[in-house]
C-alpha atoms as a PDB file:
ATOM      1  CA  UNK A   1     165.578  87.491 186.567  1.00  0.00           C
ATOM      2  CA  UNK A   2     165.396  91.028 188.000  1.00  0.00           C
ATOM      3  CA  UNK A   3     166.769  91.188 191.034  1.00  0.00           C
ATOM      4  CA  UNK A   4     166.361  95.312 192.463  1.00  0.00           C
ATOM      5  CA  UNK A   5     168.506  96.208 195.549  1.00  0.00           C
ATOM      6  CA  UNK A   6     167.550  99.683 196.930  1.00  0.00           C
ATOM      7  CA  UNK A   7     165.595 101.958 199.240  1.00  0.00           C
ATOM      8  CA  UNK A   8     162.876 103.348 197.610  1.00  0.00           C
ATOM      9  CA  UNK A   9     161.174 101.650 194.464  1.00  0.00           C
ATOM     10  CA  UNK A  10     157.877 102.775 192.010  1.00  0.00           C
ATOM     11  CA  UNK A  11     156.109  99.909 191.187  1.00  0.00           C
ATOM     12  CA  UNK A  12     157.020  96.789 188.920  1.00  0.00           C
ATOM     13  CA  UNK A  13     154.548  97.622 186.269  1.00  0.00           C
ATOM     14  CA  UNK A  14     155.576 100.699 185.890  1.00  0.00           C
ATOM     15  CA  UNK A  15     158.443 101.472 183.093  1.00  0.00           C
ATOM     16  CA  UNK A  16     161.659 102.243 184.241  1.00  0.00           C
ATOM     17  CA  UNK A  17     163.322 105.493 184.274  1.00  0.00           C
ATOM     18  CA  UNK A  18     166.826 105.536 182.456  1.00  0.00           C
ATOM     19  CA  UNK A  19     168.994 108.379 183.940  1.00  0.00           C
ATOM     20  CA  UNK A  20     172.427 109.792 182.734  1.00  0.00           C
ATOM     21  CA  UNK A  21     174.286 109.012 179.315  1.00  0.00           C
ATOM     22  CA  UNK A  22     175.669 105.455 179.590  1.00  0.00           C
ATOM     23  CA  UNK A  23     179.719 105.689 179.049  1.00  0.00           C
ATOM     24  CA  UNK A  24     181.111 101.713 177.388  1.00  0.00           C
ATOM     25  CA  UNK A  25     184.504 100.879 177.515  1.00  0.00           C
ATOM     26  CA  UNK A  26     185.357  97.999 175.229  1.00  0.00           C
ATOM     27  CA  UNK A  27     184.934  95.207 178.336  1.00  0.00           C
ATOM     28  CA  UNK A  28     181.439  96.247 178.826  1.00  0.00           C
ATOM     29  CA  UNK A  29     178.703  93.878 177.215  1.00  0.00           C
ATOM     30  CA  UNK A  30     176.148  95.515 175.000  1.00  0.00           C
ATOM     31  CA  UNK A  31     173.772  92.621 176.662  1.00  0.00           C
ATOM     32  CA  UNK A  32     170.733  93.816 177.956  1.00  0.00           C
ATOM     33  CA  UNK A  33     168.122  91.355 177.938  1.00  0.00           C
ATOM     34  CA  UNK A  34     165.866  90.592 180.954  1.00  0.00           C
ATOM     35  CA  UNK A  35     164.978  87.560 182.226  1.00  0.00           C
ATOM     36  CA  UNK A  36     161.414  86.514 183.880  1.00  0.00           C
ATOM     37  CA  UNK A  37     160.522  88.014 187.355  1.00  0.00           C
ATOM     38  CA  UNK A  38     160.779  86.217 190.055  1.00  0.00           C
ATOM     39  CA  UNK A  39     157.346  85.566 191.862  1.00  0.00           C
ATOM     40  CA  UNK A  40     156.376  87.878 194.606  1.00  0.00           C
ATOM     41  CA  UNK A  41     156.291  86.833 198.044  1.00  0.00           C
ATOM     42  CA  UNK A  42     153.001  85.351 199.148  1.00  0.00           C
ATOM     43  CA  UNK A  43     151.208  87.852 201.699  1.00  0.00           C
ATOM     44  CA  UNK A  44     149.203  84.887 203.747  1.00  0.00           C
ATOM     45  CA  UNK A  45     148.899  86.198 206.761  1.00  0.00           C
ATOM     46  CA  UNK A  46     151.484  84.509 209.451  1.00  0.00           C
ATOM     47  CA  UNK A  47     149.358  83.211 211.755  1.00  0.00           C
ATOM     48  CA  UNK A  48     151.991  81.519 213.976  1.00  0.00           C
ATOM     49  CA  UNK A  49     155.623  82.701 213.009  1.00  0.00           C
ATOM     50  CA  UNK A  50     158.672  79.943 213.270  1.00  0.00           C
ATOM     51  CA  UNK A  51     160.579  80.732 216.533  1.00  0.00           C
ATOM     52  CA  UNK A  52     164.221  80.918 215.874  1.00  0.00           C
ATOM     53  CA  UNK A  53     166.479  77.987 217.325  1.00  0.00           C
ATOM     54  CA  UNK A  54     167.778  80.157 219.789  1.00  0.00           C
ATOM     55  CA  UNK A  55     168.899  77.858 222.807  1.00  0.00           C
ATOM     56  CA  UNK A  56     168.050  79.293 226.522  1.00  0.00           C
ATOM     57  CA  UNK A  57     171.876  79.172 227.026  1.00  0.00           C
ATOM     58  CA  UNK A  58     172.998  81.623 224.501  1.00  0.00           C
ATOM     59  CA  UNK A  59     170.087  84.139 225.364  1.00  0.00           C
ATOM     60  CA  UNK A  60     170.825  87.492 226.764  1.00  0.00           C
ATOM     61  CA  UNK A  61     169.154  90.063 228.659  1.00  0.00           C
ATOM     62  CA  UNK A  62     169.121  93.524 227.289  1.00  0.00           C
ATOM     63  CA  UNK A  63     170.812  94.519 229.821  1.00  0.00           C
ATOM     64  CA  UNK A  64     174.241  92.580 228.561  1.00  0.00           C
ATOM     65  CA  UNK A  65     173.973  94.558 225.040  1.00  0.00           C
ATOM     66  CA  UNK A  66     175.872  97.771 224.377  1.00  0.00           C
ATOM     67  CA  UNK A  67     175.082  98.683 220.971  1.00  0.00           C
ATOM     68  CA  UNK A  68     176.815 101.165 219.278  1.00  0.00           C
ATOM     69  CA  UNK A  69     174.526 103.842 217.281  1.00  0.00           C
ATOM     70  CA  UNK A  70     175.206 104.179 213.385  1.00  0.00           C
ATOM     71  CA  UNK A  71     177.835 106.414 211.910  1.00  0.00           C
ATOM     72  CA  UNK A  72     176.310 109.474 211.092  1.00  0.00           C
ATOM     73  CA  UNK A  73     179.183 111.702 208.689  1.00  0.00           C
ATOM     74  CA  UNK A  74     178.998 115.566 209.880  1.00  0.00           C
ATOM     75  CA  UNK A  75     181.111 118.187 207.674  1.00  0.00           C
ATOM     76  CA  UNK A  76     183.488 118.002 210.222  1.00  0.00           C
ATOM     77  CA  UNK A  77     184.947 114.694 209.836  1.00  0.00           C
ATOM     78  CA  UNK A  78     183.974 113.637 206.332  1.00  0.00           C
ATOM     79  CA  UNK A  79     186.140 114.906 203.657  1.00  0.00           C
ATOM     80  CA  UNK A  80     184.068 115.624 200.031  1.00  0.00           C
ATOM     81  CA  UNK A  81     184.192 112.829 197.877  1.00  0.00           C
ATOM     82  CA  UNK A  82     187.037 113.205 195.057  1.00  0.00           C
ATOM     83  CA  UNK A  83     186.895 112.401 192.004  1.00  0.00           C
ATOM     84  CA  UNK A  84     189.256 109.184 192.136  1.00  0.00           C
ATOM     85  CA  UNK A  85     186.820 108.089 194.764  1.00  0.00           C
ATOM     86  CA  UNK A  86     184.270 108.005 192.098  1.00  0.00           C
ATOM     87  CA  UNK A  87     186.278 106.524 189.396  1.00  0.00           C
ATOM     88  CA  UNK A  88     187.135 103.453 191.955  1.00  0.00           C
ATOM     89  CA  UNK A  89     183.437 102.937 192.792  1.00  0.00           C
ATOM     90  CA  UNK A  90     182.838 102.727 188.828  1.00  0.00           C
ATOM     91  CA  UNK A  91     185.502 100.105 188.660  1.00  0.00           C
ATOM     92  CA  UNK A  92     184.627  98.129 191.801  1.00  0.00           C
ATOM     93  CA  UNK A  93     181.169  98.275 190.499  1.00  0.00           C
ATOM     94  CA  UNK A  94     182.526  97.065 186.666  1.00  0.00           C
ATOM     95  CA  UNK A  95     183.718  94.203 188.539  1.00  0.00           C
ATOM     96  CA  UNK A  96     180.960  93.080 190.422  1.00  0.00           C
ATOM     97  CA  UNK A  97     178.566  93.285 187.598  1.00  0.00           C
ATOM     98  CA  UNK A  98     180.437  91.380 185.498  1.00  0.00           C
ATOM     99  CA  UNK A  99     181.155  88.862 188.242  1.00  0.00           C
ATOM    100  CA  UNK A 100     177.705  88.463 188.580  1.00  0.00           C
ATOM    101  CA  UNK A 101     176.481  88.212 184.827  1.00  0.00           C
ATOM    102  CA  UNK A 102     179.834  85.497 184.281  1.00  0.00           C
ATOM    103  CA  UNK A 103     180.673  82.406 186.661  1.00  0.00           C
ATOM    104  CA  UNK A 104     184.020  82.155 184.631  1.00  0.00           C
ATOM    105  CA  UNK A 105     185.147  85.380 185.686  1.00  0.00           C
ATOM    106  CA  UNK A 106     188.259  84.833 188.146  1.00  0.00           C
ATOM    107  CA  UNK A 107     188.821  87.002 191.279  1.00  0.00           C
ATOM    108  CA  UNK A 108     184.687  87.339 192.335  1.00  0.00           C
ATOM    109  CA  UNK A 109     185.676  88.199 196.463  1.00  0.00           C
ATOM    110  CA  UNK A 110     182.177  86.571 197.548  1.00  0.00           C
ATOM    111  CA  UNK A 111     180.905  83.084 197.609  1.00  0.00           C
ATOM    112  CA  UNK A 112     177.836  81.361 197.738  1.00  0.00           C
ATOM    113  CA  UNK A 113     176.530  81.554 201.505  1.00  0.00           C
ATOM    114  CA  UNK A 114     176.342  78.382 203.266  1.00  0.00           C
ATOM    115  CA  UNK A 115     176.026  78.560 206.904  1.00  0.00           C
ATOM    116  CA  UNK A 116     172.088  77.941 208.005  1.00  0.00           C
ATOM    117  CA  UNK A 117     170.318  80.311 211.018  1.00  0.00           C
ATOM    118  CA  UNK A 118     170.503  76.991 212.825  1.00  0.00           C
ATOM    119  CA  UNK A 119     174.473  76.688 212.593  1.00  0.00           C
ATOM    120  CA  UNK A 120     175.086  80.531 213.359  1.00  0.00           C
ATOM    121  CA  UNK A 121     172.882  80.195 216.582  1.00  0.00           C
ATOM    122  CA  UNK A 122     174.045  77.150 217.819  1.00  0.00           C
ATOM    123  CA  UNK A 123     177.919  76.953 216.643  1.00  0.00           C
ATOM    124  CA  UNK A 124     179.983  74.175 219.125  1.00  0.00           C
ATOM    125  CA  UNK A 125     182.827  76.961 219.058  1.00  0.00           C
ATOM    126  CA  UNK A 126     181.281  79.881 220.967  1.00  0.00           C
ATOM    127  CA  UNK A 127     183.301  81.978 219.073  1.00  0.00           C
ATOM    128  CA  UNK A 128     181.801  81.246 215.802  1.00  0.00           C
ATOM    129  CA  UNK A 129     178.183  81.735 217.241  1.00  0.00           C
ATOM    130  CA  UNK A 130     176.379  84.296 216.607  1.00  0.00           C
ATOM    131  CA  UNK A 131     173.146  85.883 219.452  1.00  0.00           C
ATOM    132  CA  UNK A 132     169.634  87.413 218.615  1.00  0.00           C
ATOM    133  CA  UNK A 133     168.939  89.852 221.242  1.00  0.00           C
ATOM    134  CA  UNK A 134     166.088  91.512 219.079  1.00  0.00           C
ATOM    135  CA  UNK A 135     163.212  89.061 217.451  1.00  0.00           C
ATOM    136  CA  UNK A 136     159.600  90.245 216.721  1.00  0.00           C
ATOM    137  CA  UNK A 137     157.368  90.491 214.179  1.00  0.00           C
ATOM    138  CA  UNK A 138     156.027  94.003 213.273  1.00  0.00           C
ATOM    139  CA  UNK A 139     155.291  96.595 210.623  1.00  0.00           C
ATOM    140  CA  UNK A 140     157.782  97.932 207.911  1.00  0.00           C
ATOM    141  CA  UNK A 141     158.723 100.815 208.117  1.00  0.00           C
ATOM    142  CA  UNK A 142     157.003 104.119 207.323  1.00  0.00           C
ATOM    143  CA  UNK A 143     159.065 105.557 204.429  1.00  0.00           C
ATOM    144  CA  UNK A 144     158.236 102.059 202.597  1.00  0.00           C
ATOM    145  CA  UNK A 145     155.219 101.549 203.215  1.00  0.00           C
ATOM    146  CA  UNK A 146     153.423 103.144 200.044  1.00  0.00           C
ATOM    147  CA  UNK A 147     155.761 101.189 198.118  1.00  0.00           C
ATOM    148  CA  UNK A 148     154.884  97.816 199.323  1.00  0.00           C
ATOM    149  CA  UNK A 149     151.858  98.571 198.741  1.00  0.00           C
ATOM    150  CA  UNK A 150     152.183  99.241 195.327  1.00  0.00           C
ATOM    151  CA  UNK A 151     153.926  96.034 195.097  1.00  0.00           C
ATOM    152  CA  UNK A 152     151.222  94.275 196.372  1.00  0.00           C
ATOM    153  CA  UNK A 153     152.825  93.304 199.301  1.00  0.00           C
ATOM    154  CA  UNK A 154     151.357  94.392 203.168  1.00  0.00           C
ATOM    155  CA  UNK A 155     152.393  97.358 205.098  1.00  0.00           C
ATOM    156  CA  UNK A 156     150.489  96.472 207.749  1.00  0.00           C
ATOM    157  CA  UNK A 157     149.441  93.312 209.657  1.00  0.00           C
ATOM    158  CA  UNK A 158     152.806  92.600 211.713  1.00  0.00           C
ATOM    159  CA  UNK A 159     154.153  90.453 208.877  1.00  0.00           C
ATOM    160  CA  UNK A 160     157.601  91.449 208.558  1.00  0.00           C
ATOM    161  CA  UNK A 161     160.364  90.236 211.061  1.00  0.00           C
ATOM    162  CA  UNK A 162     162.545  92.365 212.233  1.00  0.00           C
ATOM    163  CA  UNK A 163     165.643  90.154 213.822  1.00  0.00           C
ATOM    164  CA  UNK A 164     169.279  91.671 215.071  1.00  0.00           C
ATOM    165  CA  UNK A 165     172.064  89.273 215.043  1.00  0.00           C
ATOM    166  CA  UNK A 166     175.137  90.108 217.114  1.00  0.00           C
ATOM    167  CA  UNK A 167     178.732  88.185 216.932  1.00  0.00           C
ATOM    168  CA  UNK A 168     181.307  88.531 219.753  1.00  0.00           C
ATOM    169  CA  UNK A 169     185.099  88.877 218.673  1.00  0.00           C
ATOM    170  CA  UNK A 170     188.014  88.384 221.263  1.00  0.00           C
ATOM    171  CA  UNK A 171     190.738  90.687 222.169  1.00  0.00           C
ATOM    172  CA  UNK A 172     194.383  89.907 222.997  1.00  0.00           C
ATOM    173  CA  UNK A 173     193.282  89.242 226.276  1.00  0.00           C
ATOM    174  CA  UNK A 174     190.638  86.413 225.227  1.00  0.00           C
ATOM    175  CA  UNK A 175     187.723  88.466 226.379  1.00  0.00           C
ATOM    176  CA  UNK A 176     184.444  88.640 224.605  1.00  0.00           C
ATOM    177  CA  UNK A 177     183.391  92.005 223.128  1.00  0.00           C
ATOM    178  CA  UNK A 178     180.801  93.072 220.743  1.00  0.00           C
ATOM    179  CA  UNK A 179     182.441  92.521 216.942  1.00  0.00           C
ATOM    180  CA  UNK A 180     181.489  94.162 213.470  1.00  0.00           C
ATOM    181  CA  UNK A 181     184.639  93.188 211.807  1.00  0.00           C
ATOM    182  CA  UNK A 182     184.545  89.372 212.497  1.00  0.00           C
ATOM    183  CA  UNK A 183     182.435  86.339 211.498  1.00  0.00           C
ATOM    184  CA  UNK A 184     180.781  85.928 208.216  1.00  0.00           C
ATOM    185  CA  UNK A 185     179.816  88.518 205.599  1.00  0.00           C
ATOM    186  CA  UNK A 186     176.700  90.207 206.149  1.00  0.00           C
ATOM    187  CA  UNK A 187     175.016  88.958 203.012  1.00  0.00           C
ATOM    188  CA  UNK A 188     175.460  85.589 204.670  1.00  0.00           C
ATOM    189  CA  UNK A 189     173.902  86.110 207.500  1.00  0.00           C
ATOM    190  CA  UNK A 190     170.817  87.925 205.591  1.00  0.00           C
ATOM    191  CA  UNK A 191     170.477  85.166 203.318  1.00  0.00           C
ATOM    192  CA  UNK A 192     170.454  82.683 206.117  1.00  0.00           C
ATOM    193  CA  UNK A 193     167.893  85.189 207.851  1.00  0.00           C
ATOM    194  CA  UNK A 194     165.767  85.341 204.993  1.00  0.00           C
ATOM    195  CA  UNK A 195     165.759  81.655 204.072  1.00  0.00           C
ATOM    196  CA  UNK A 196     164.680  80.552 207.660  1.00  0.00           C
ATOM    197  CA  UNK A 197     161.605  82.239 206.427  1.00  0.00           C
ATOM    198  CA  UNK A 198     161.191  81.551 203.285  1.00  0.00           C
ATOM    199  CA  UNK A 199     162.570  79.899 200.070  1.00  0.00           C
ATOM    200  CA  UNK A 200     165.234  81.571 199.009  1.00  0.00           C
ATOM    201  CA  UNK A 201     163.708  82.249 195.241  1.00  0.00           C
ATOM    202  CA  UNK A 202     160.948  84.499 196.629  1.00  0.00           C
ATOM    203  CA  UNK A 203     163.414  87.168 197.438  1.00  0.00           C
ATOM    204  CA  UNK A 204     162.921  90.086 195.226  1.00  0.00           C
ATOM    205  CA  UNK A 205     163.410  93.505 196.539  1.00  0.00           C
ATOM    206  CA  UNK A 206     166.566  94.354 198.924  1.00  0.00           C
ATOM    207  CA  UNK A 207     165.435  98.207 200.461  1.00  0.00           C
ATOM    208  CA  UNK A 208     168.208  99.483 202.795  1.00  0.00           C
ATOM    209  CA  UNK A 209     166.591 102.126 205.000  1.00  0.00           C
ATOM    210  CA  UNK A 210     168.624 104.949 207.221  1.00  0.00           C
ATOM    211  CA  UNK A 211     171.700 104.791 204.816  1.00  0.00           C
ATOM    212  CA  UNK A 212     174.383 106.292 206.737  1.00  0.00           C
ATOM    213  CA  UNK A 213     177.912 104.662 206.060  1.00  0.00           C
ATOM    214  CA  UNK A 214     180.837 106.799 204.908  1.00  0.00           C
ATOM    215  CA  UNK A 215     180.589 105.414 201.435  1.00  0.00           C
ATOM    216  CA  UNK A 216     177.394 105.667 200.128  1.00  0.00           C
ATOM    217  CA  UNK A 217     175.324 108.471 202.014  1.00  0.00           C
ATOM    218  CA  UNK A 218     178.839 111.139 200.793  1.00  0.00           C
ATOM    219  CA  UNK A 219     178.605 109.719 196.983  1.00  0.00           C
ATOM    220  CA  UNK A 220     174.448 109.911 196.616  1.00  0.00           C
ATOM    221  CA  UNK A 221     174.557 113.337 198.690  1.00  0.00           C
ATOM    222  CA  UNK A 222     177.392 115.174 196.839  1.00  0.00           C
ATOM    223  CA  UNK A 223     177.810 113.087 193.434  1.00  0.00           C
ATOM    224  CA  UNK A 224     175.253 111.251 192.813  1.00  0.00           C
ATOM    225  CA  UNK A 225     171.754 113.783 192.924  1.00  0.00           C
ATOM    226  CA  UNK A 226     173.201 116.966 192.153  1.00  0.00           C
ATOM    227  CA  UNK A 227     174.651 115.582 188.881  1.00  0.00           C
ATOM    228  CA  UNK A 228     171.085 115.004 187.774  1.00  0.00           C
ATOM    229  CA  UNK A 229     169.652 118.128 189.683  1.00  0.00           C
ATOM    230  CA  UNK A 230     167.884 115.641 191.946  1.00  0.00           C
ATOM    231  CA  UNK A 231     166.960 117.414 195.194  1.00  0.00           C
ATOM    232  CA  UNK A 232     167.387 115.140 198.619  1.00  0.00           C
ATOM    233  CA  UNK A 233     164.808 113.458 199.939  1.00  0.00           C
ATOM    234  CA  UNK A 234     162.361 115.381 202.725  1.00  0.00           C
ATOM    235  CA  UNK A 235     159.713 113.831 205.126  1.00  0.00           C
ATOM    236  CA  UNK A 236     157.127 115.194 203.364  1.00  0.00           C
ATOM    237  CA  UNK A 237     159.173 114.460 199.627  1.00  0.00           C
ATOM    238  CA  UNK A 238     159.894 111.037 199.293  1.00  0.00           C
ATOM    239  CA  UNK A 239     160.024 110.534 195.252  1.00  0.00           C
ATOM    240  CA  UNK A 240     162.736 107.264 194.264  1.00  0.00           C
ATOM    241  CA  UNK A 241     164.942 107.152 191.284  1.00  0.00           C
ATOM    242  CA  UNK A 242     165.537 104.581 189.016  1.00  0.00           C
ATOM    243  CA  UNK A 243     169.071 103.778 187.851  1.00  0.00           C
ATOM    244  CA  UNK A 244     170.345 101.578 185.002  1.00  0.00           C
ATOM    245  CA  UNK A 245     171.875  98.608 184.501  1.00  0.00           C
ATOM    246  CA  UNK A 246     175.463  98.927 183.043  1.00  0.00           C
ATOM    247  CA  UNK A 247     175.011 102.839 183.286  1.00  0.00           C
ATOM    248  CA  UNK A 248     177.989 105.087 184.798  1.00  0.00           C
ATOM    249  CA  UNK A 249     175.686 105.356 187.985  1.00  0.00           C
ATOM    250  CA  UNK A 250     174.647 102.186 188.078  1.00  0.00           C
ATOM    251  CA  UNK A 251     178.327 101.186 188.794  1.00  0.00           C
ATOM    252  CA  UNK A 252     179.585 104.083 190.569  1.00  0.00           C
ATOM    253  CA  UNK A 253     176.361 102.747 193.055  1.00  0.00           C
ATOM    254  CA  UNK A 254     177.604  99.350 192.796  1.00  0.00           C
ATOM    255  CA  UNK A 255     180.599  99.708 193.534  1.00  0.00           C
ATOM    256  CA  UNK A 256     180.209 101.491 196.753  1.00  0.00           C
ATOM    257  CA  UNK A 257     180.224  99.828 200.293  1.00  0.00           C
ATOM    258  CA  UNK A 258     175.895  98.970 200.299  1.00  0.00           C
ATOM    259  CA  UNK A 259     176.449  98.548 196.375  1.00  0.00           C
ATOM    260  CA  UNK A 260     178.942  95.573 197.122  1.00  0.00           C
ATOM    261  CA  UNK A 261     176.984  94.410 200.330  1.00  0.00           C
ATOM    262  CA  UNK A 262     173.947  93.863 197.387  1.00  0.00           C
ATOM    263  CA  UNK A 263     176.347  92.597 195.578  1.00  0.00           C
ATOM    264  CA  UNK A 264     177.526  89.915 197.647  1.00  0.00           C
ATOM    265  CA  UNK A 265     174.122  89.060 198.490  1.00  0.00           C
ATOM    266  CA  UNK A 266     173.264  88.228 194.903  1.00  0.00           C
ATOM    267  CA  UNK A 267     176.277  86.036 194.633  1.00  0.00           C
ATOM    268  CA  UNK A 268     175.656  84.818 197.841  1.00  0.00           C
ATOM    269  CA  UNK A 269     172.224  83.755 197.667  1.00  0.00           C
ATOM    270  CA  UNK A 270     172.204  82.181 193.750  1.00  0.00           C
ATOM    271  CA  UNK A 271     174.969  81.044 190.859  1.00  0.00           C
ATOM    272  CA  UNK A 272     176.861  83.331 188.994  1.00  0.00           C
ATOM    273  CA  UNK A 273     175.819  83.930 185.561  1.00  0.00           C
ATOM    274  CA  UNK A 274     171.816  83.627 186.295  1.00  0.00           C
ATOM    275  CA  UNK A 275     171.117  86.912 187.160  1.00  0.00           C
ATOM    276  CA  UNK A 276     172.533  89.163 184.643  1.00  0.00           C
ATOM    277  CA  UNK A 277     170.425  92.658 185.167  1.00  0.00           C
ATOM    278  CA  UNK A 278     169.100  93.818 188.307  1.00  0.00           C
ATOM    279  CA  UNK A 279     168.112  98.070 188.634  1.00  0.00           C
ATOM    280  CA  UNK A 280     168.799  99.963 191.633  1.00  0.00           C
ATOM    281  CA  UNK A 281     166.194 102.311 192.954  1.00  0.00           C
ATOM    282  CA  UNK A 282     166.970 105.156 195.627  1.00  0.00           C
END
C-alpha cells in the first residue's frame, strides 16, 4: 500500500518522477514492489458533522489561549545546514524506513497509537487531558486545492475539519501552562483526530502546509532544491516534486523532524511490515 506524506502532490495516475542517483549500502533492500492503493476517501457531502466529546467543563474561551506563532528561521539565528547534518538525516531516515518495511527490526522509537479522541478529551487526570479551543468545518487550503482536485477529492464544500488540540504541562510550581513538549506524540493525536472521522484505512495522503521548523524548511531550502536546480516555490509557481523510495533524498527527507513525524504516523496508525513503500511529494 502507498502511503504519500507531503505538501504538494501531482495526481495518482500520473507516473512518478524519480529524482537523484540512488546511493545502496549493503543493508539497503533492493525491494521495490508496490502494494494495492488504498481506497480514496469518500467525498459524500457531510451533511451533519460528529461533534467532538468535548465536555462543557473543559471548554475554554478564547480569551484563556495564548498561542505561540510558528518558528520562522531568519539568517540571523539559523546556522547553514552542514554536511553531518545531512548524513544524520540519511541515517535517521535508513532507520525509519526499514523500521517500517520490518516488524522484527529492534529499536523502532514509535508505537502503535492507542489513546481514542474520547480519552484525550475527557482524561480523569487533568493533566493527561488534552482541550480543543478551535473546531469547524471549512475549506482546505488554497495552495492544495488544485491538487485535491486532481485527486478527486473536494476543495470546496466545507468538508474538511480543521481541529487544534492543546495540552497543558505543569511547572515546578504545579501551575498549568500551555505545553508542546509533553503528552503524547503528535502522530497520536492525528491518528486519533483522523479516526474520529473516519476509518482509519481511508487515510491516504498526509500534506503538511506552512513548513517552518528548524529541520526541514533549512535542509529543502539549502540542500535539498538546489542540488537538483529546483527553484523555491512562489505564489504564482507552485510545481511539487516527487521523491523516491529508498533514494538518498528520500531518506535525508525522512529522516528529518516532519520526515519522522510521517514516520511515526505510519507506525502509529498500522503494523510494521505492511507498508513497505510510500513517496514523498514537496
Amino acid at each position: 500500500m502507498a502511503y504519500q506524506p507531503g505538501r504538494l502532490r501531482k495526481p495518482v495516475a500520473q507516473p512518478e518522477q524519480v529524482l537523484g542517483k540512488r546511493r545502496r549500502s549493503q543493508e539497503d533492500s533492493s525491494e521495490t514492489s508496490r502494494s494495492a492503493t488504498r481506497p480514496r476517501l469518500a467525498t459524500k457531502s457531510l451533511q451533519s458533522p460528529t461533534p467532538y466529546p468535548i465536555p462543557d467543563a473543559a471548554s475554554l474561551s478564547s480569551g484563556e489561549i495564548s498561542l505561540t506563532p510558528p518558528y520562522s528561521p531568519t539568517d540571523d539565528d539559523t546556522p547553514p545546514v552542514s554536511d553531518d547534518q545531512v548524513d544524520e538525516y540519511h541515517l535517521k531516515g535508513h532507520a525509519y524506513q526499514a523500521w517500517i518495511a520490518d516488524p522484527t527490526l529492534a529499536g523502532c522509537l514509535c508505537g502503535r497509537a492507542s489513546k481514542t479522541l474520547f480519552e484525550l478529551l475527557n482524561a480523569n487526570n487533568e493533566k493527561e487531558r488534552f482541550t480543543c479551543p478551535e473546531n469547524h468545518f471549512d475549506d482546505p487550503p488554497l495552495t492544495i486545492q488544485e491538487d485535491l482536485q486532481q485527486l478527486g477529492l473536494p476543495k470546496r464544500e466545507k468538508q474538511y475539519r480543521f481541529s487544534k488540540l492543546l495540552h497543558y504541562g505543569y511547572d515546578e510550581n504545579n501551575s498549568k501552562k500551555e505545553s508542546r513538549h509533553t503528552g503524547p506524540h503528535w502522530s497520536n493525536i492525528a491518528i486519533a483526530q483522523y479516526s474520529f472521522d473516519h476509518p482509519i484505512d481511508t487515510l491516504k495522503y498526509l500534506y503538511f502546509t506552512q513548513v517552518q521548523n528548524d529541520e526541514t524548511l533549512p535542509y529543502v531550502q539549502e540542500i535539498l532544491y538546489p542540488r537538483h536546480d529546483v527553484n523555491w516555490p512562489t505564489l504564482n509557481r507552485i510545481e511539487s516534486q516527487t521523491w523516491e523510495y529508498d533514494t538518498d533524498e528520500y531518506k535525508e527527507i525522512l529522516g528529518t523532524k516532519l520526515g519522522r513525524a510521517a514516520a511515526c504516523l505510519v507506525i502509529g496508525a498500522w503494523e510494521r511490515g505492511l507498508f513497505r513503500t510510500f513517496s514523498v511529494y514537496g
